[in-house]
Protein backbone atom coordinates (compact mmCIF):
# COMPACT_ATOMS: atom_id res chain seq x y z
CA UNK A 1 112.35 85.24 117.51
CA UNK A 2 113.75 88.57 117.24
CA UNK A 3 113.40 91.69 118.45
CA UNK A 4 114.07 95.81 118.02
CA UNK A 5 115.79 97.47 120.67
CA UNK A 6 115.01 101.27 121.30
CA UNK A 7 117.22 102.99 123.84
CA UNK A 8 118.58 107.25 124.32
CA UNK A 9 122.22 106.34 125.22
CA UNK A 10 121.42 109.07 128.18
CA UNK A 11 121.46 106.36 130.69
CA UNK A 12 124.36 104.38 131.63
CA UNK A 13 122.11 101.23 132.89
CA UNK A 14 120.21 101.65 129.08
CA UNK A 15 123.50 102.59 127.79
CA UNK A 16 125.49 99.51 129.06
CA UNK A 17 122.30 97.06 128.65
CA UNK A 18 122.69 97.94 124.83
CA UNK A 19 126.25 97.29 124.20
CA UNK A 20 125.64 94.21 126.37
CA UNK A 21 123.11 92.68 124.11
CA UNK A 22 125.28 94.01 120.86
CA UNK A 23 127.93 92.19 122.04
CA UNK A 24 126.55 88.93 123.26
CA UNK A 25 123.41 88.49 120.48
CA UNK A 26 125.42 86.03 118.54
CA UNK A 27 122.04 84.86 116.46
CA UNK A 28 121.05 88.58 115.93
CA UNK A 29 118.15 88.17 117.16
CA UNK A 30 118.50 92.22 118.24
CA UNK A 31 117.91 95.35 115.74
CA UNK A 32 118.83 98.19 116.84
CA UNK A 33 116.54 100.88 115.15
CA UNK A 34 118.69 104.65 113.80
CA UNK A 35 118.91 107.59 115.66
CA UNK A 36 116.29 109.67 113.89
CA UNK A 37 113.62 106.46 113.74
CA UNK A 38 114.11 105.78 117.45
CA UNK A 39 113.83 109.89 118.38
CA UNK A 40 110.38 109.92 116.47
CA UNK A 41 109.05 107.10 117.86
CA UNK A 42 110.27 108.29 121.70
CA UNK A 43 108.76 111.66 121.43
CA UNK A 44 105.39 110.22 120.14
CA UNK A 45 105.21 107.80 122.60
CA UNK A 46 106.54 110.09 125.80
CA UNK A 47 104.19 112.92 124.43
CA UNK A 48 101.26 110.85 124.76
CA UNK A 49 102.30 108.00 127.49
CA UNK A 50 100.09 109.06 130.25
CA UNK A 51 96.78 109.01 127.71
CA UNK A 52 97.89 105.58 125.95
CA UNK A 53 99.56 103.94 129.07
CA UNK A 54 97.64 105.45 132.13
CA UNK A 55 98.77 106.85 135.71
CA UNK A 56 99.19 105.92 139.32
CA UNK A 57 98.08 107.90 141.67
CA UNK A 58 101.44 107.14 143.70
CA UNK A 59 104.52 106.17 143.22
């Protein structure tokens, strides 16, 4: 099984979860898509999250 990890570096929990998995995924079981794919791919999916993944009306 493997799997494609997409993260912004901005947070230090997303940040440190990445270099974790780099680190430890011994089988490569991890990709870890480039800069420009993973940008594209975040602003299509956070312009249209609330349409494709719903809302809550609280928190």
């Amino acid at each position: 099984m493997t799997g494609t990890v997409l993260f912004d570096g901005n947070c230090n929990l997303c940040d440190r979860l990445a270099w974790f998995l780099r680190r430890h995924d011994r089988m490569n079981r991890f990709r870890f898509v480039p800069p420009f794919i993973r940008d594209w791919i975040y602003s299509l999916v956070a312009g249209n999250r609330s349409r494709l993944f719903g809302k809550k009306d609280y928190c």
